[in-house]
PDB file of N, CA and C in Angstrom:
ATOM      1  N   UNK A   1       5.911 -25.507  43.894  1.00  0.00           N
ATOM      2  CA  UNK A   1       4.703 -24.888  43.404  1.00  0.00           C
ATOM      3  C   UNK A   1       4.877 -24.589  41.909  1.00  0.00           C
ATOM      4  N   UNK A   2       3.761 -25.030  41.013  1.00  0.00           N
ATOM      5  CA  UNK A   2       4.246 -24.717  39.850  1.00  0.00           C
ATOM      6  C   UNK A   2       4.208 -23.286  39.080  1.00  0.00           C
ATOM      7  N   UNK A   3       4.604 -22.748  37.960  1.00  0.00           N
ATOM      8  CA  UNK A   3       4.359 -21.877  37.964  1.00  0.00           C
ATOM      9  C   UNK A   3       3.116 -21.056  37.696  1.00  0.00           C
ATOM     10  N   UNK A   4       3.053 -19.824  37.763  1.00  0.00           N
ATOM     11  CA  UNK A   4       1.406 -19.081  37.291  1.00  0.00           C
ATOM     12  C   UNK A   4       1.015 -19.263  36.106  1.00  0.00           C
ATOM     13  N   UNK A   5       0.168 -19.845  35.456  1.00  0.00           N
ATOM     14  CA  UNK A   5      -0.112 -19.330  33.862  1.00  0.00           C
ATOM     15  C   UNK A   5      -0.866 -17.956  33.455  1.00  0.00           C
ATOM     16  N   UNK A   6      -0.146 -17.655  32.781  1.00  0.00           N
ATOM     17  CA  UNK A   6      -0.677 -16.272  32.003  1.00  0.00           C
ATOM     18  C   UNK A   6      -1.921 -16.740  31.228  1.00  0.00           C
ATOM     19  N   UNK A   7      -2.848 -15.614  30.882  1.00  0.00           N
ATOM     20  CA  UNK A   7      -3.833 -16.179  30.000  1.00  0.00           C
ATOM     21  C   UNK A   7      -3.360 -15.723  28.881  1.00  0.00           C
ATOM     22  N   UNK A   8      -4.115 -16.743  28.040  1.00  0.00           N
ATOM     23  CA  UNK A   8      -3.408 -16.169  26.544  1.00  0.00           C
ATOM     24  C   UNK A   8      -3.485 -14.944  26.243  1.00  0.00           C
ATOM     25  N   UNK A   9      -2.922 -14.428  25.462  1.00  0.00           N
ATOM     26  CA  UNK A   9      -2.846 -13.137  24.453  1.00  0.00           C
ATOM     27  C   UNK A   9      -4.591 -12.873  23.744  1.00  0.00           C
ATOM     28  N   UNK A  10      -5.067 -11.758  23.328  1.00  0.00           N
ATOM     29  CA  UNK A  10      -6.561 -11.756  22.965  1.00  0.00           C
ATOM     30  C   UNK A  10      -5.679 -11.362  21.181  1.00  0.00           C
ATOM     31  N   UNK A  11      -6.228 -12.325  20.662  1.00  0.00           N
ATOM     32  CA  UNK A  11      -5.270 -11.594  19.292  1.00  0.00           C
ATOM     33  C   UNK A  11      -5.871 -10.864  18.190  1.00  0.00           C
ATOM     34  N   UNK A  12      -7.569 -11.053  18.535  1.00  0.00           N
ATOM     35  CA  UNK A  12      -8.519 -10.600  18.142  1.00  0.00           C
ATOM     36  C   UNK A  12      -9.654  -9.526  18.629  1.00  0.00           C
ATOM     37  N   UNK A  13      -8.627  -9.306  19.349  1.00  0.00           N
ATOM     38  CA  UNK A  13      -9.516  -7.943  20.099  1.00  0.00           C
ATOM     39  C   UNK A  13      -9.195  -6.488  19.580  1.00  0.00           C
ATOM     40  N   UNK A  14      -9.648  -5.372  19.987  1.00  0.00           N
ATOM     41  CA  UNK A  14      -8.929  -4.070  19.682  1.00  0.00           C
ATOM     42  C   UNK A  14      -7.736  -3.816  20.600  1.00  0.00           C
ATOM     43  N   UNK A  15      -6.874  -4.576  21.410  1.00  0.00           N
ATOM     44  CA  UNK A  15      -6.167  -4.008  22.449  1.00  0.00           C
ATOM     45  C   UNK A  15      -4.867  -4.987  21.131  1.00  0.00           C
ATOM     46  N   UNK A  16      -4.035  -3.568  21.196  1.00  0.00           N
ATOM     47  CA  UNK A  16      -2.537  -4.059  20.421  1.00  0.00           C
ATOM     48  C   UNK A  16      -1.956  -4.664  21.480  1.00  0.00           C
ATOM     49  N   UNK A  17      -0.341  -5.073  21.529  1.00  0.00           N
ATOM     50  CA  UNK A  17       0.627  -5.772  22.205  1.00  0.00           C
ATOM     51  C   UNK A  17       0.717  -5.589  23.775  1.00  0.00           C
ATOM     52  N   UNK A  18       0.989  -4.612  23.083  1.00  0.00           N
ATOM     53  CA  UNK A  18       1.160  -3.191  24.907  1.00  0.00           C
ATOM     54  C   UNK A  18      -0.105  -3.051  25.603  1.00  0.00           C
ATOM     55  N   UNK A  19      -1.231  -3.715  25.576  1.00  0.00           N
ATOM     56  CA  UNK A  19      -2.853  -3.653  25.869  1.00  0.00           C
ATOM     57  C   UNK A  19      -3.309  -2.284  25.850  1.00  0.00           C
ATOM     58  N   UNK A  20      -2.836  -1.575  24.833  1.00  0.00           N
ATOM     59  CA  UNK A  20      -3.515  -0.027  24.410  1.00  0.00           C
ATOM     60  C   UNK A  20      -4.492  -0.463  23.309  1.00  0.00           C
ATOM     61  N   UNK A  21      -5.502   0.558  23.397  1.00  0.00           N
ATOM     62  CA  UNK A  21      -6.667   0.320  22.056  1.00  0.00           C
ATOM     63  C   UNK A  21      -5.833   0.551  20.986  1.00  0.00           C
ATOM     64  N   UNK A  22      -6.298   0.195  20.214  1.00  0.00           N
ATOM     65  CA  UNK A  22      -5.193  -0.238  18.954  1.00  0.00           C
ATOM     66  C   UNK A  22      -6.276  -0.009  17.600  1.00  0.00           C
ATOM     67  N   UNK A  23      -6.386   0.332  16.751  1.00  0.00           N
ATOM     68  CA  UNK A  23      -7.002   0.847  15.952  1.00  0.00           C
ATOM     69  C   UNK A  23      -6.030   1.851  14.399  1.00  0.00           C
ATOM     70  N   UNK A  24      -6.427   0.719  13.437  1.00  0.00           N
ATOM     71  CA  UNK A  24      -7.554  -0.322  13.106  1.00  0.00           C
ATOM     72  C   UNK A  24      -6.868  -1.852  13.880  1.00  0.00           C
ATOM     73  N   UNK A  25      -7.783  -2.574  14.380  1.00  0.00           N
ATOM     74  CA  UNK A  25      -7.559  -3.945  15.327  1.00  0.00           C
ATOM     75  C   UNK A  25      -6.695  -4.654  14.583  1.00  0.00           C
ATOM     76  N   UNK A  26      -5.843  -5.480  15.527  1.00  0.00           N
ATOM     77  CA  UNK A  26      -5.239  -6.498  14.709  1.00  0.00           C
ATOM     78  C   UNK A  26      -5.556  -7.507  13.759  1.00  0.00           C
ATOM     79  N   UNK A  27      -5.201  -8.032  12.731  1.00  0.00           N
ATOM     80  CA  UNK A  27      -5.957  -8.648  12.277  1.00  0.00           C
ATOM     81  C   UNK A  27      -5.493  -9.754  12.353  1.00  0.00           C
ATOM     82  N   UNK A  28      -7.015 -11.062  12.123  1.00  0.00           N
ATOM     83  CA  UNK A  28      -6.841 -12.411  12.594  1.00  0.00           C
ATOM     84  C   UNK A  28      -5.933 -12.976  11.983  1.00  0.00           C
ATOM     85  N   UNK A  29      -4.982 -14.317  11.946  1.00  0.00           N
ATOM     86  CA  UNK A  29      -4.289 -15.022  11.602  1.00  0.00           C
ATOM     87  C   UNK A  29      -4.940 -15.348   9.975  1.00  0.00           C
ATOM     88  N   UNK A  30      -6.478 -16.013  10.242  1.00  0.00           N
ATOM     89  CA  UNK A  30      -6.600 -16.017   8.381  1.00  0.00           C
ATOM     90  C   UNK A  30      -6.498 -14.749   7.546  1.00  0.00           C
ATOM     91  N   UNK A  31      -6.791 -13.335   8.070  1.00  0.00           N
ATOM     92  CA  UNK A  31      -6.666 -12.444   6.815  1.00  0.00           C
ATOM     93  C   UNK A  31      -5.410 -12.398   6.546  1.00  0.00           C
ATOM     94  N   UNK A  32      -4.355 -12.271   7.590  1.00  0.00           N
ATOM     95  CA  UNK A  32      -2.793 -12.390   7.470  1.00  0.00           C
ATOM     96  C   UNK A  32      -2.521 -13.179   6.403  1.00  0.00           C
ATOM     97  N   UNK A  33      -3.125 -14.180   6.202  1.00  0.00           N
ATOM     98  CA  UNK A  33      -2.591 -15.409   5.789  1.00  0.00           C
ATOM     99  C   UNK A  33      -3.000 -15.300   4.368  1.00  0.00           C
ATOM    100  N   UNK A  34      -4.385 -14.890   4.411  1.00  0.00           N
ATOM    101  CA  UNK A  34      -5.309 -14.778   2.850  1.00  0.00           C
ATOM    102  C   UNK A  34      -4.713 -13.626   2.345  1.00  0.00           C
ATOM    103  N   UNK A  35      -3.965 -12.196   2.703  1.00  0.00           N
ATOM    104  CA  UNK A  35      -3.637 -11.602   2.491  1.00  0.00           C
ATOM    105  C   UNK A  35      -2.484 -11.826   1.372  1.00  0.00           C
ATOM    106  N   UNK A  36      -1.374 -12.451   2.445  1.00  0.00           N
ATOM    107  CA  UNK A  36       0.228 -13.404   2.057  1.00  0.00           C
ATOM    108  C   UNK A  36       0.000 -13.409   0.952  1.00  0.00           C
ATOM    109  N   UNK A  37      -1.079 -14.729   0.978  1.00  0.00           N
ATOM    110  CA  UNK A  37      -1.209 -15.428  -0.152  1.00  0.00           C
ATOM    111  C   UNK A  37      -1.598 -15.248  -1.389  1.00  0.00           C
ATOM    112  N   UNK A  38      -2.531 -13.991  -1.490  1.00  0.00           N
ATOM    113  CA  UNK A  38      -3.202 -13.286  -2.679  1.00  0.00           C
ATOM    114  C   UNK A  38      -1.985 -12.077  -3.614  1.00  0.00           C
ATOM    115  N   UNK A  39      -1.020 -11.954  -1.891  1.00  0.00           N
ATOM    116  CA  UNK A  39       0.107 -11.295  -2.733  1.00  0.00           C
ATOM    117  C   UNK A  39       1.203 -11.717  -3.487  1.00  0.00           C
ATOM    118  N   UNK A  40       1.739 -13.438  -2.888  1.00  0.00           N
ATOM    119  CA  UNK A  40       2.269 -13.976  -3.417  1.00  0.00           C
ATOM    120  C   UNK A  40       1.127 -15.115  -4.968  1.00  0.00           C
ATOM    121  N   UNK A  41       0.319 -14.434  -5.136  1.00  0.00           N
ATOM    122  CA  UNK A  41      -0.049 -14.876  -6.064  1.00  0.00           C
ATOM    123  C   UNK A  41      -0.220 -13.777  -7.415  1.00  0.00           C
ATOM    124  N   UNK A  42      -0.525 -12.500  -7.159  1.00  0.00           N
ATOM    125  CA  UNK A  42      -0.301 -11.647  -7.494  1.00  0.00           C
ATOM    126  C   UNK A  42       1.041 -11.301  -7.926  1.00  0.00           C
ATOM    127  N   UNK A  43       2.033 -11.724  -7.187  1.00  0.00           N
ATOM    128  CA  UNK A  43       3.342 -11.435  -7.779  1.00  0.00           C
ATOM    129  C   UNK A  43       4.098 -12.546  -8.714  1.00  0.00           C
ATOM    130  N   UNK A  44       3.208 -13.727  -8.622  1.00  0.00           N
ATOM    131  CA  UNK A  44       3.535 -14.802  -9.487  1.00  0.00           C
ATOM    132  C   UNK A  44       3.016 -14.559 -10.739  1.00  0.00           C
ATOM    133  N   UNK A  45       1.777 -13.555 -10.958  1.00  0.00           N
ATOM    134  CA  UNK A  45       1.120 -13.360 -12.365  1.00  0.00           C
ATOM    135  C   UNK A  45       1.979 -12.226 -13.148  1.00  0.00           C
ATOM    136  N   UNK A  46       2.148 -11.436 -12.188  1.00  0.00           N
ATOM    137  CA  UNK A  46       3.031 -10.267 -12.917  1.00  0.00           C
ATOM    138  C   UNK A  46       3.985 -10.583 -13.478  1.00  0.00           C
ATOM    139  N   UNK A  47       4.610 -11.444 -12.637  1.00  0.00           N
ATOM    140  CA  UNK A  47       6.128 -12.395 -13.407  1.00  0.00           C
ATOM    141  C   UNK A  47       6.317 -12.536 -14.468  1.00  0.00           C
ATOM    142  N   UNK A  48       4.728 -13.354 -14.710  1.00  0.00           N
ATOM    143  CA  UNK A  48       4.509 -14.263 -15.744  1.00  0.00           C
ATOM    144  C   UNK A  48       4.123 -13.435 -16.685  1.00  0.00           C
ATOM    145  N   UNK A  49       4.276 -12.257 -17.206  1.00  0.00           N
ATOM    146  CA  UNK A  49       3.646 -11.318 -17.942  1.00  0.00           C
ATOM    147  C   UNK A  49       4.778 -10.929 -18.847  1.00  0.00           C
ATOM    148  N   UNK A  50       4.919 -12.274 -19.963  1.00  0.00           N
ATOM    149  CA  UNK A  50       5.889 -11.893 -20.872  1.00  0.00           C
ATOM    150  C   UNK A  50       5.894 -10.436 -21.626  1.00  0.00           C
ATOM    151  N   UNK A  51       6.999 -10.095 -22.290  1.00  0.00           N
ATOM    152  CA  UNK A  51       6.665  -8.571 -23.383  1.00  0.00           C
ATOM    153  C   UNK A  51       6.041  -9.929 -24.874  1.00  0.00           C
ATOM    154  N   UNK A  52       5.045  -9.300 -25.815  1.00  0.00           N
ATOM    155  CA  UNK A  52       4.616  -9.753 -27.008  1.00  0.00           C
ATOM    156  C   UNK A  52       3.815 -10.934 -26.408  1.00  0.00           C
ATOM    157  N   UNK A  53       3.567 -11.015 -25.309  1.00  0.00           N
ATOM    158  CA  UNK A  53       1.944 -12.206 -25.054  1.00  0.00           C
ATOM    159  C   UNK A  53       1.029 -11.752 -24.516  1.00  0.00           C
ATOM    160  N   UNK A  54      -0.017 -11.462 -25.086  1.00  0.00           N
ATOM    161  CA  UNK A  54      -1.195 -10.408 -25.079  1.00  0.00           C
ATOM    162  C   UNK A  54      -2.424 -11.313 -24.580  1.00  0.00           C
ATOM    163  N   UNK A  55      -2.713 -10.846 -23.634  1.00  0.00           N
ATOM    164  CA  UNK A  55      -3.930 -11.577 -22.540  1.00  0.00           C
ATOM    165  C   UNK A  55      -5.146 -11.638 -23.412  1.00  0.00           C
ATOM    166  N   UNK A  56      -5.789 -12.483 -23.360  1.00  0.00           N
ATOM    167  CA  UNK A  56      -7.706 -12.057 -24.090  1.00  0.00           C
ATOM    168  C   UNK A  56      -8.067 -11.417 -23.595  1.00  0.00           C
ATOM    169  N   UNK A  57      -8.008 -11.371 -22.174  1.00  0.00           N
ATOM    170  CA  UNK A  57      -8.563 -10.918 -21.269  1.00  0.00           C
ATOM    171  C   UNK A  57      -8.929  -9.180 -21.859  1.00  0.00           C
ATOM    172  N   UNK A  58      -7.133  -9.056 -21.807  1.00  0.00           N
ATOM    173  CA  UNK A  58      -7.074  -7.258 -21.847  1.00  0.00           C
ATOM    174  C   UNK A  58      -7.250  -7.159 -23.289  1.00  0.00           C
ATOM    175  N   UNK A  59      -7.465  -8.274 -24.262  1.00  0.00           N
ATOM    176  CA  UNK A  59      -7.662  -7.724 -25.906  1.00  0.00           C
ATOM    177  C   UNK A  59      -9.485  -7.500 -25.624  1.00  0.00           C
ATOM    178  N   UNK A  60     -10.222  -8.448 -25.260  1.00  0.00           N
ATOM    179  CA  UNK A  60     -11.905  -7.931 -25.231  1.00  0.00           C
ATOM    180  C   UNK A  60     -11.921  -6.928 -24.370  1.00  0.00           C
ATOM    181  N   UNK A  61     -11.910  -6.309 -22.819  1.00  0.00           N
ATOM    182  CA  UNK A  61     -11.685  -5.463 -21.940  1.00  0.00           C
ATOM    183  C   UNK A  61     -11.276  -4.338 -22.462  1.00  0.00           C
ATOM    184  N   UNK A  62     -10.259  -3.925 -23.616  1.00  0.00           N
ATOM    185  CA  UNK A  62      -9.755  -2.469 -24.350  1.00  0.00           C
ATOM    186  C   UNK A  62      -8.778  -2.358 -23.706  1.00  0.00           C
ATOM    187  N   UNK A  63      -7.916  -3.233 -22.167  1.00  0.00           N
ATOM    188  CA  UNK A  63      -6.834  -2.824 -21.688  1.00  0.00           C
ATOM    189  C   UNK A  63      -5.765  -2.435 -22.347  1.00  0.00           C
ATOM    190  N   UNK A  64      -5.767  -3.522 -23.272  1.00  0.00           N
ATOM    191  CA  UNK A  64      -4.176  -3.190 -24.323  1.00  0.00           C
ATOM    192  C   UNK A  64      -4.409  -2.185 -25.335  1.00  0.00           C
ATOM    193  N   UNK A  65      -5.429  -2.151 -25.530  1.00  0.00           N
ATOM    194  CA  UNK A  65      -5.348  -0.907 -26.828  1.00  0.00           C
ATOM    195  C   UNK A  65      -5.069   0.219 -25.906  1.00  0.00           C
ATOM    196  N   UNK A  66      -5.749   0.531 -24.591  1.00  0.00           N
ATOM    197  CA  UNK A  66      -5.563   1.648 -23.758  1.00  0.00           C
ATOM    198  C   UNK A  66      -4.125   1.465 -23.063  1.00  0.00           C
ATOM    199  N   UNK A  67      -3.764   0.538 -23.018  1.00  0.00           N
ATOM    200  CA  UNK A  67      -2.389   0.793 -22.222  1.00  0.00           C
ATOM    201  C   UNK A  67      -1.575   0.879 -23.487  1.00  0.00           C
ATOM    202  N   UNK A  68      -1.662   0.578 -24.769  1.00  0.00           N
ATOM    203  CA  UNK A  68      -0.738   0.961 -25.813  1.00  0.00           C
ATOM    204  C   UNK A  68      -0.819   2.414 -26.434  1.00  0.00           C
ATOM    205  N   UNK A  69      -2.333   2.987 -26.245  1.00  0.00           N
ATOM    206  CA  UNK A  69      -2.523   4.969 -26.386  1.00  0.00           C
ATOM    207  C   UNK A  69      -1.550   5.194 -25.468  1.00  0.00           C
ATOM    208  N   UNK A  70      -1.436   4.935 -24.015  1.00  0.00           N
ATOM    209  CA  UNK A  70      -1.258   5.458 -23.220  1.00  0.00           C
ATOM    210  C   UNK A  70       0.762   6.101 -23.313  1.00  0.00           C
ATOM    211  N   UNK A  71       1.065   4.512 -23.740  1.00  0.00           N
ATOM    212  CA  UNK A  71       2.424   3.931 -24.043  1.00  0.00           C
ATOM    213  C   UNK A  71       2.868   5.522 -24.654  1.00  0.00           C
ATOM    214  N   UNK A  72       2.256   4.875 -26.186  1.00  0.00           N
ATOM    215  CA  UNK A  72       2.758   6.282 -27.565  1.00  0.00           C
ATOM    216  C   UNK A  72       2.517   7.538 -26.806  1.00  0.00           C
ATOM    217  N   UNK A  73       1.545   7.979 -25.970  1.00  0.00           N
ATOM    218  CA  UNK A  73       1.377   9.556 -25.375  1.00  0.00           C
ATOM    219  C   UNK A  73       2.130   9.631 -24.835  1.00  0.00           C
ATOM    220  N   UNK A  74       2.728   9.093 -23.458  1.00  0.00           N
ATOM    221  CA  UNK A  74       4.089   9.338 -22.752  1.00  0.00           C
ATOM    222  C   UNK A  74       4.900   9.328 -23.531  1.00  0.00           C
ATOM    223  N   UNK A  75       5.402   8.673 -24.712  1.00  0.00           N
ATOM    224  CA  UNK A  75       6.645   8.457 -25.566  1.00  0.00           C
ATOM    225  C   UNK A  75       6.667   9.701 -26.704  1.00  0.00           C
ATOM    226  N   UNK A  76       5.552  10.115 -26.978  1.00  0.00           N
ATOM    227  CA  UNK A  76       5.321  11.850 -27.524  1.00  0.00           C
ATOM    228  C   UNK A  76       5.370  12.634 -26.725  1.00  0.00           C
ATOM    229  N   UNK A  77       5.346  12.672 -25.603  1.00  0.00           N
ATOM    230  CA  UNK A  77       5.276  13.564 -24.669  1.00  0.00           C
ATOM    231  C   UNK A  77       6.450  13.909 -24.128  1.00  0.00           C
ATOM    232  N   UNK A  78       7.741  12.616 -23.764  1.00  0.00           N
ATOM    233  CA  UNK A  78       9.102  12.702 -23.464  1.00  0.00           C
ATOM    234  C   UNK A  78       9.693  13.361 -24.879  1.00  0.00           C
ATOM    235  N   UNK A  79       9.140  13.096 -26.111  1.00  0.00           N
ATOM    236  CA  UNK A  79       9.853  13.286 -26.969  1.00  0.00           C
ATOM    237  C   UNK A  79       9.920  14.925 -27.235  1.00  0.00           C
ATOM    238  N   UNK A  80       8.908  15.668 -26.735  1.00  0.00           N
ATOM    239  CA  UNK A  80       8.263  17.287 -26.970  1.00  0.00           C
ATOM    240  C   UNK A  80       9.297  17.563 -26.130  1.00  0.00           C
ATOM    241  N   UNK A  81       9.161  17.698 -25.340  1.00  0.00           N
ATOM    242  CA  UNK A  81       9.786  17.917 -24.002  1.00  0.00           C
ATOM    243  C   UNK A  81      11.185  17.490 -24.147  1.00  0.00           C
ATOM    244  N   UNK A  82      12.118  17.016 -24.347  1.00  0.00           N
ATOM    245  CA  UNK A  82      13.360  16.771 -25.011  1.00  0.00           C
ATOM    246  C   UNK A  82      14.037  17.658 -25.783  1.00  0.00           C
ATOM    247  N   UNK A  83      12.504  18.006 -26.800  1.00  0.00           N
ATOM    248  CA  UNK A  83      12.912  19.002 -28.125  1.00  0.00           C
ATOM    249  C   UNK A  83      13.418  20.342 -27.572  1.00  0.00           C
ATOM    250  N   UNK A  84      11.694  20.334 -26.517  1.00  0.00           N
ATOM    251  CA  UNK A  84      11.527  21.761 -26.024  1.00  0.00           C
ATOM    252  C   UNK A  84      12.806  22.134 -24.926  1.00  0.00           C
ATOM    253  N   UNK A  85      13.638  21.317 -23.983  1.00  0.00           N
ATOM    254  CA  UNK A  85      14.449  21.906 -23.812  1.00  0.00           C
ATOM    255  C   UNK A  85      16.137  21.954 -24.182  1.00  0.00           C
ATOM    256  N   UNK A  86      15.865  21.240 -25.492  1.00  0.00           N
ATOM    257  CA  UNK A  86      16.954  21.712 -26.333  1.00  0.00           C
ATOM    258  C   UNK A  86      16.883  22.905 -26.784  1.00  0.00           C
ATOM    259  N   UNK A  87      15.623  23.204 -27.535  1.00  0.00           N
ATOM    260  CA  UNK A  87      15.698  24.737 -28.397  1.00  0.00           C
ATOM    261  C   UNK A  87      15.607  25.968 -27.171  1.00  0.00           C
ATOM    262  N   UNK A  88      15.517  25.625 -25.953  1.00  0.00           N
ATOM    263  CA  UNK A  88      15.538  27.012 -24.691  1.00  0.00           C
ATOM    264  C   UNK A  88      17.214  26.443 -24.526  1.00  0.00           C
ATOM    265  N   UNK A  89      18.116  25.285 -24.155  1.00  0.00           N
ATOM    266  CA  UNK A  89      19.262  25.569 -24.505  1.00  0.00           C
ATOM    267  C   UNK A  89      19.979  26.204 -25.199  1.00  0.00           C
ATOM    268  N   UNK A  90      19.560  25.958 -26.981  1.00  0.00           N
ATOM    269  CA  UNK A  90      20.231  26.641 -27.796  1.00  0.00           C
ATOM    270  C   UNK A  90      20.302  28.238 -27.646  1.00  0.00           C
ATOM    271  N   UNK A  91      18.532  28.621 -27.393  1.00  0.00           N
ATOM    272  CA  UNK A  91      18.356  30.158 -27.540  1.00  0.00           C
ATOM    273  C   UNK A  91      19.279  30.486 -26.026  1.00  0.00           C
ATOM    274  N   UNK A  92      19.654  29.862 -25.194  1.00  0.00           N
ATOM    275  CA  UNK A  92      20.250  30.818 -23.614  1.00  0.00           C
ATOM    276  C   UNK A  92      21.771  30.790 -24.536  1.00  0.00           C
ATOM    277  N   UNK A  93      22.180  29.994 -24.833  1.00  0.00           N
ATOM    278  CA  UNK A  93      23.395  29.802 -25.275  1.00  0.00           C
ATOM    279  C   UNK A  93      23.568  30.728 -26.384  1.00  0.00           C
ATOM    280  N   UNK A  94      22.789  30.720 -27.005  1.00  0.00           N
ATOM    281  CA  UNK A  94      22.656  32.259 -28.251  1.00  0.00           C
ATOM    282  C   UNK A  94      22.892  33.709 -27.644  1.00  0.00           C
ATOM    283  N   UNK A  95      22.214  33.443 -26.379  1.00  0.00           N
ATOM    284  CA  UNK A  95      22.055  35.056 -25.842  1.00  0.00           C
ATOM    285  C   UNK A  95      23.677  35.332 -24.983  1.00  0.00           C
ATOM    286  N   UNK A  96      24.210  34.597 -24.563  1.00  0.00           N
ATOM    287  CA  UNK A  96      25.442  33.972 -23.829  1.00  0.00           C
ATOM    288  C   UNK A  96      26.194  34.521 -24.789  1.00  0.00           C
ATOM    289  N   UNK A  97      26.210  34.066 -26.199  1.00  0.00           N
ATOM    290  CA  UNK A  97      27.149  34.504 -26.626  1.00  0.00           C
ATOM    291  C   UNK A  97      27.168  36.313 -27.553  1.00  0.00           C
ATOM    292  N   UNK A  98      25.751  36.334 -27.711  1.00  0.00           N
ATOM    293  CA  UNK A  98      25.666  38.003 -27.575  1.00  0.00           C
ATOM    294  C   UNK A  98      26.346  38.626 -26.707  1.00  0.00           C
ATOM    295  N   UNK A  99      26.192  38.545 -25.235  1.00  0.00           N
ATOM    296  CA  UNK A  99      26.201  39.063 -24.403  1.00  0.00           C
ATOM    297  C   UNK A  99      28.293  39.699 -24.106  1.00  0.00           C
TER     298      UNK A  99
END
């Protein structure tokens, strides 16, 4: 006697592996796939994102002028902050040696 066949798997339904409702549903084989692929394309552009080659894109858009404000503010901002807790070093260390 041959054996029983199972029916296939529903791979597109709301029921996960374990046939519990499953939520958010599995998703179909093409978003999986369109997904993959948009990420491995995405990670091929970033790659490609030499330092000193400046997109058109982001020169008409204002990206680079805004991601270069952005740059100098963090880099003034580490630099304050550096200062500022050197001179609360110096002054504890001042009082340290009053003391």
């Amino acid at each position: 006697m041959p054996p029983k066949r199972r029916p296939p798997p529903k791979l597109y339904g709301p029921l996960g592996d374990n046939g519990e409702l499953q939520f958010p549903p599995p998703k179909s084989w093409q978003e999986r796939e369109r997904e993959r692929l948009e990420s491995e394309r995405n990670s091929v552009v970033s790659h490609f994102r030499f330092a000193g080659l400046v997109y058109i894109e982001d020169l008409v858009s204002g990206a680079y002028d805004r991601k270069e404000k952005a740059e100098a503010e963090a880099k003034r901002k580490r630099i304050e902050k550096r200062r500022k807790e050197k001179e609360a070093a110096e002054i504890a260390a001042k009082e340290a040696l009053k003391k």
